[in-house]
Protein backbone atom coordinates (compact mmCIF):
# COMPACT_ATOMS: atom_id res chain seq x y z
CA UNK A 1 -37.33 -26.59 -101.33
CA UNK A 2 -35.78 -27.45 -104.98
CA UNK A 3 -39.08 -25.97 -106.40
CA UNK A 4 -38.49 -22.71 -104.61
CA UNK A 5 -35.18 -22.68 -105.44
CA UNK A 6 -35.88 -22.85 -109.19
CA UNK A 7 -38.68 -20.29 -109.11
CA UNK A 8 -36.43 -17.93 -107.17
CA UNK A 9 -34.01 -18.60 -110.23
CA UNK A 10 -36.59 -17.67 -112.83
CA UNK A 11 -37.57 -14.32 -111.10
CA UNK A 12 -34.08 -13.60 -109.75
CA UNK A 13 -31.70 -15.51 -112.15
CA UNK A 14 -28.48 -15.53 -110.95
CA UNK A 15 -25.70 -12.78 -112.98
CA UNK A 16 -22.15 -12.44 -113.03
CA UNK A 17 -20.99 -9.58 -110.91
CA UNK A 18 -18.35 -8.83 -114.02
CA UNK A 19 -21.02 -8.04 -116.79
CA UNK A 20 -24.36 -8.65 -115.94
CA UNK A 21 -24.95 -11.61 -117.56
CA UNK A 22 -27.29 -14.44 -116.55
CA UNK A 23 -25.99 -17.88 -115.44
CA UNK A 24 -23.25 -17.74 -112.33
CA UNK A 25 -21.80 -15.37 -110.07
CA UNK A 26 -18.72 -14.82 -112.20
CA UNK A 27 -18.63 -16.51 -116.01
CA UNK A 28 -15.65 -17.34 -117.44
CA UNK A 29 -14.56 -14.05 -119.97
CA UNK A 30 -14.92 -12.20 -116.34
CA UNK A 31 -13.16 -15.10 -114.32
CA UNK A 32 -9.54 -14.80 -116.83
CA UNK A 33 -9.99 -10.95 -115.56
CA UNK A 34 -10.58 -11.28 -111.97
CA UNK A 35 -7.69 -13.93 -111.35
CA UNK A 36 -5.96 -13.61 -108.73
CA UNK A 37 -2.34 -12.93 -109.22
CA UNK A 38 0.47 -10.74 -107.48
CA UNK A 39 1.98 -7.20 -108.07
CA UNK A 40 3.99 -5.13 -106.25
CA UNK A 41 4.81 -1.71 -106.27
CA UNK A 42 6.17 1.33 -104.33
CA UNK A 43 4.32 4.62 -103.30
CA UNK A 44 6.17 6.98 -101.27
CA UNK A 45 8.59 4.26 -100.02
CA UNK A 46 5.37 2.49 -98.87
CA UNK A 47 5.42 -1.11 -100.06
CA UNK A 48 1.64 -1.90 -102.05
CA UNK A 49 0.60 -5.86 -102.55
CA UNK A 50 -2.39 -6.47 -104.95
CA UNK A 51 -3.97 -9.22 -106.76
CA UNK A 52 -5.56 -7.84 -109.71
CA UNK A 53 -5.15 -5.26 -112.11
CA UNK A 54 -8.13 -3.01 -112.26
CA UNK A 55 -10.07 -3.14 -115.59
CA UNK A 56 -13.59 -2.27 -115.85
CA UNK A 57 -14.98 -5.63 -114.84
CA UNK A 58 -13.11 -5.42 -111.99
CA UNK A 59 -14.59 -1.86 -111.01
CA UNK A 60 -17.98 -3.53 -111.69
CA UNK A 61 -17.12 -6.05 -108.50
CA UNK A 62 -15.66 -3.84 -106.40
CA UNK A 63 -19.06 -1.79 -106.58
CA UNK A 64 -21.20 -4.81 -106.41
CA UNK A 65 -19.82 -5.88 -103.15
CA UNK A 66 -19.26 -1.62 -101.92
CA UNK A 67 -22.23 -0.47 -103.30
CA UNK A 68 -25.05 -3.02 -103.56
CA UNK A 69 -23.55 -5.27 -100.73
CA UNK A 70 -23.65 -8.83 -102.52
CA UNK A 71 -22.01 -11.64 -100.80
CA UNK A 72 -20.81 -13.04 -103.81
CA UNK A 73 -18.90 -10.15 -104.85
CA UNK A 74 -17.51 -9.60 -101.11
CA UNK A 75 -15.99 -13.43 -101.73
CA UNK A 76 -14.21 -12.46 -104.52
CA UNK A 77 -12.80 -9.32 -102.74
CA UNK A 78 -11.81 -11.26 -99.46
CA UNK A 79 -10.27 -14.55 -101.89
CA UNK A 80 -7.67 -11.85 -103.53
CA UNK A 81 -6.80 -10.20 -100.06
CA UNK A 82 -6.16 -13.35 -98.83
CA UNK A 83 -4.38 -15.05 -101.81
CA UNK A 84 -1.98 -11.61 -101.45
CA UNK A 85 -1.51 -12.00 -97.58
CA UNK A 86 0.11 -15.48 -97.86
CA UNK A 87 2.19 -14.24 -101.40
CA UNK A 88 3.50 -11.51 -99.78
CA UNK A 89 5.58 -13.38 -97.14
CA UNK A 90 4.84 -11.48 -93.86
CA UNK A 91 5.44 -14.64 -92.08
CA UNK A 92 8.35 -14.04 -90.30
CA UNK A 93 6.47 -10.49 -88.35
CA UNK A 94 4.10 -10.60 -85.64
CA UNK A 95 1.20 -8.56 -87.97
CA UNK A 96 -1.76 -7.20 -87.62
CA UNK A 97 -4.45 -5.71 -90.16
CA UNK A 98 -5.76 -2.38 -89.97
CA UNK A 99 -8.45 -1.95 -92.18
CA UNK A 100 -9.13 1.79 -94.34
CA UNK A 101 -12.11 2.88 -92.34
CA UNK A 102 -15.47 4.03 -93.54
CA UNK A 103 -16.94 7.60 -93.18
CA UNK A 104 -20.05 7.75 -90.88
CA UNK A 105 -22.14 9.35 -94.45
CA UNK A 106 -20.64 5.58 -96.17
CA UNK A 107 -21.79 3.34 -93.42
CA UNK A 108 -25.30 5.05 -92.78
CA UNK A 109 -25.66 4.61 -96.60
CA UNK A 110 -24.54 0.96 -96.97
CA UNK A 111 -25.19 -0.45 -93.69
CA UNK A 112 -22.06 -1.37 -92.57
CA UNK A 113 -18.15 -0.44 -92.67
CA UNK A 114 -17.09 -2.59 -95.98
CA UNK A 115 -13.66 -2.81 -95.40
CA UNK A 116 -13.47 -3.60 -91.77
CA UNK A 117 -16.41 -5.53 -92.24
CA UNK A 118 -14.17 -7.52 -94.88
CA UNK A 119 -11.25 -7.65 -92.84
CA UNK A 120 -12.78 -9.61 -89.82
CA UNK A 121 -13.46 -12.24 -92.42
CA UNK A 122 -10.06 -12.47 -93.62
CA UNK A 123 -8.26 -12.39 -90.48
CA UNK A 124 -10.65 -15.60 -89.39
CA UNK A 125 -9.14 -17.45 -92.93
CA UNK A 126 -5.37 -16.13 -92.23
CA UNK A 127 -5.54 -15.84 -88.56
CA UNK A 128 -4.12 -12.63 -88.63
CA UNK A 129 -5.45 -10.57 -85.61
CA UNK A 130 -7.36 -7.05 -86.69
CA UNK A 131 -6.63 -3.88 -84.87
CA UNK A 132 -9.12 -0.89 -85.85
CA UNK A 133 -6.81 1.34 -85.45
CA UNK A 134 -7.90 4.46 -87.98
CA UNK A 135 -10.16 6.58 -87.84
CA UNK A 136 -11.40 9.60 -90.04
CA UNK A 137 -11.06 13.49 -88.69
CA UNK A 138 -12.78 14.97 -90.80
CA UNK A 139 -14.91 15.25 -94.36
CA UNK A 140 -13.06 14.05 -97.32
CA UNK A 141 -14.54 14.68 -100.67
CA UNK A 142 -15.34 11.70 -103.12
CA UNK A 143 -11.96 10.78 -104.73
CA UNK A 144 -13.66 9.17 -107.70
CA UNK A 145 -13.03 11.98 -109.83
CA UNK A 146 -10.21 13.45 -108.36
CA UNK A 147 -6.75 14.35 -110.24
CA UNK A 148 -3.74 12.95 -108.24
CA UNK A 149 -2.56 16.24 -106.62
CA UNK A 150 -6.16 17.00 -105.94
CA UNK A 151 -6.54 13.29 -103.87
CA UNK A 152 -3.53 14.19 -101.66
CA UNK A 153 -4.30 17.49 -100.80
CA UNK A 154 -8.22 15.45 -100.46
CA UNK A 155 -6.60 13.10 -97.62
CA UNK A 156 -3.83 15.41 -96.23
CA UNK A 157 -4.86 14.72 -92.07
CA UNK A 158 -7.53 12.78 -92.86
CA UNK A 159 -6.93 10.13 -90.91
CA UNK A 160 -6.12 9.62 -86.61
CA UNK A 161 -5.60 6.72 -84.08
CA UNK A 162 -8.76 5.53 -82.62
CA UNK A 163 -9.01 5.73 -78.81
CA UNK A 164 -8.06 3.06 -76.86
CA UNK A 165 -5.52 1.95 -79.62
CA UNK A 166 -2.16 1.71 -78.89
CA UNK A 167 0.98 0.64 -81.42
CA UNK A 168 1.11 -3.45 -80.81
CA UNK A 169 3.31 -5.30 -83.38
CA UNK A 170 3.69 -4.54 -87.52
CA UNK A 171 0.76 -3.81 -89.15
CA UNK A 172 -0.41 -3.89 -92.72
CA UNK A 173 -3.16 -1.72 -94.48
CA UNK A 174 -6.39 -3.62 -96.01
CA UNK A 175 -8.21 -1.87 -98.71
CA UNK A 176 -9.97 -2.88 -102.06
CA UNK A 177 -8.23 -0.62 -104.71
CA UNK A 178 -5.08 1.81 -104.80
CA UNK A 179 -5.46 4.19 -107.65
CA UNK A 180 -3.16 7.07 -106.70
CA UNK A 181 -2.08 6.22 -103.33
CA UNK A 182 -2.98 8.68 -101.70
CA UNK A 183 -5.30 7.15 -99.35
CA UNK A 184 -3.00 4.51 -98.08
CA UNK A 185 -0.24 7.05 -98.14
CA UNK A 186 -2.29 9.08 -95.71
CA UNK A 187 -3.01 6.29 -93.70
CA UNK A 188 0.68 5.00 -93.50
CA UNK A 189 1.61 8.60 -92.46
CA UNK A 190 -1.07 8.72 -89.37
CA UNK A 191 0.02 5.39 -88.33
CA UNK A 192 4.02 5.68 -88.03
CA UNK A 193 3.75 9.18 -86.69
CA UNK A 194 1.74 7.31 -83.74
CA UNK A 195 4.57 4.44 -83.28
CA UNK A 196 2.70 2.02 -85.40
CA UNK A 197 5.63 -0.09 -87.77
CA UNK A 198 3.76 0.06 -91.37
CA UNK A 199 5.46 -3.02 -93.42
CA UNK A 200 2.67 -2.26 -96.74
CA UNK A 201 -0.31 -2.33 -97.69
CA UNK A 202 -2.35 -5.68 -99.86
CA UNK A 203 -5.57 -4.41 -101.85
CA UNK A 204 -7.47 -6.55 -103.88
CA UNK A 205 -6.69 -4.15 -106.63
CA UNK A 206 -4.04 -2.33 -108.82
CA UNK A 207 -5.24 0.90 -111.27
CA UNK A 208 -1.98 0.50 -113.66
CA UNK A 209 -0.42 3.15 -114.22
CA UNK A 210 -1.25 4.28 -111.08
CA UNK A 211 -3.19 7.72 -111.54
């Protein structure tokens, strides 16, 4: 088995998820970038918990685990959720997490729903029940390249209650990046309107300025 394990290392040497380079999963320049910290901020009254500040090594992760589905890189994303979730002090509420769902297009394409996929992990480390409560109406366009305005006009009734889902406790919104907001804004605004109690949302990650 060690043989294998070294010839699988010569023709598939491990690289960091940060910058491509050969030796670990994440080296050390990428490590003092992708360190878990925590920031708060406000959008639209809605409260937003993150661990990192997005830089381009961090967008390089966040696709690695989105895009190209690599373990590795999902760690990274689920350690910063969960470093957030016990930073953030919702102790004292009876939560649950509602993960940003995928579009059908994303999950035909990747495989599976990345962040309710993510979530189920998480809640098993924080014991924090998941309730899929979302779900997407109708087409949204790639926000990637979106102006602000343009992503809330994007998401404006994007998002529904699921069937069978009723409002149960406080919830909090799981997703890997807030940029503009306007996704989790969205989200926040389908929820309440259904008798769901919103407290925030915790992403892994924090464009600053938000944009």
């Amino acid at each position: 088995m060690h043989v294998i394990s070294e010839l699988s290392q010569l023709l598939f040497p491990t690289r960091c998820y940060g910058c491509n380079a050969i030796g670990i999963s994440i080296c050390s320049n990428c490590r003092r970038e992708w360190h878990p910290h925590y920031y708060l901020t406000h959008i639209q009254g809605l409260r937003v918990n993150s661990a990192i500040l997005y830089s381009p090594t961090a967008s390089r992760i966040i696709l690695a685990a989105k895009e190209n589905g690599l373990k590795g890189a999902d760690e990274l994303i689920i350690e910063a959720i969960v470093h957030v979730l016990n930073s953030a002090n919702f102790g004292k509420h009876n939560v649950r997490l509602v993960p940003i769902p995928s579009s059908a297009n994303n999950r035909r394409r990747r495989g599976r729903s990345f962040i309710p996929d993510l979530c189920n992990e998480i809640s098993k480390r924080t014991s924090i029940p998941v309730i899929p409560a979302l779900q997407i109406l109708r087409k949204v366009q790639d926000q990637s390249t979106l102006s602000a305005k343009a992503r809330a006009s994007n998401m404006h009734g994007a998002f529904g209650i699921a069937e069978n889902i009723y409002p149960r406790g406080d919830v909090i919104l799981i997703d890997d990046i807030v940029t503009t907001g306007a996704t989790v804004s969205e989200a926040a605004r389908a929820l309440n309107a259904h008798g769901f109690r919103v407290l925030g949302s915790v992403t892994a990650c924090l464009a600053q300025p938000l944009r």
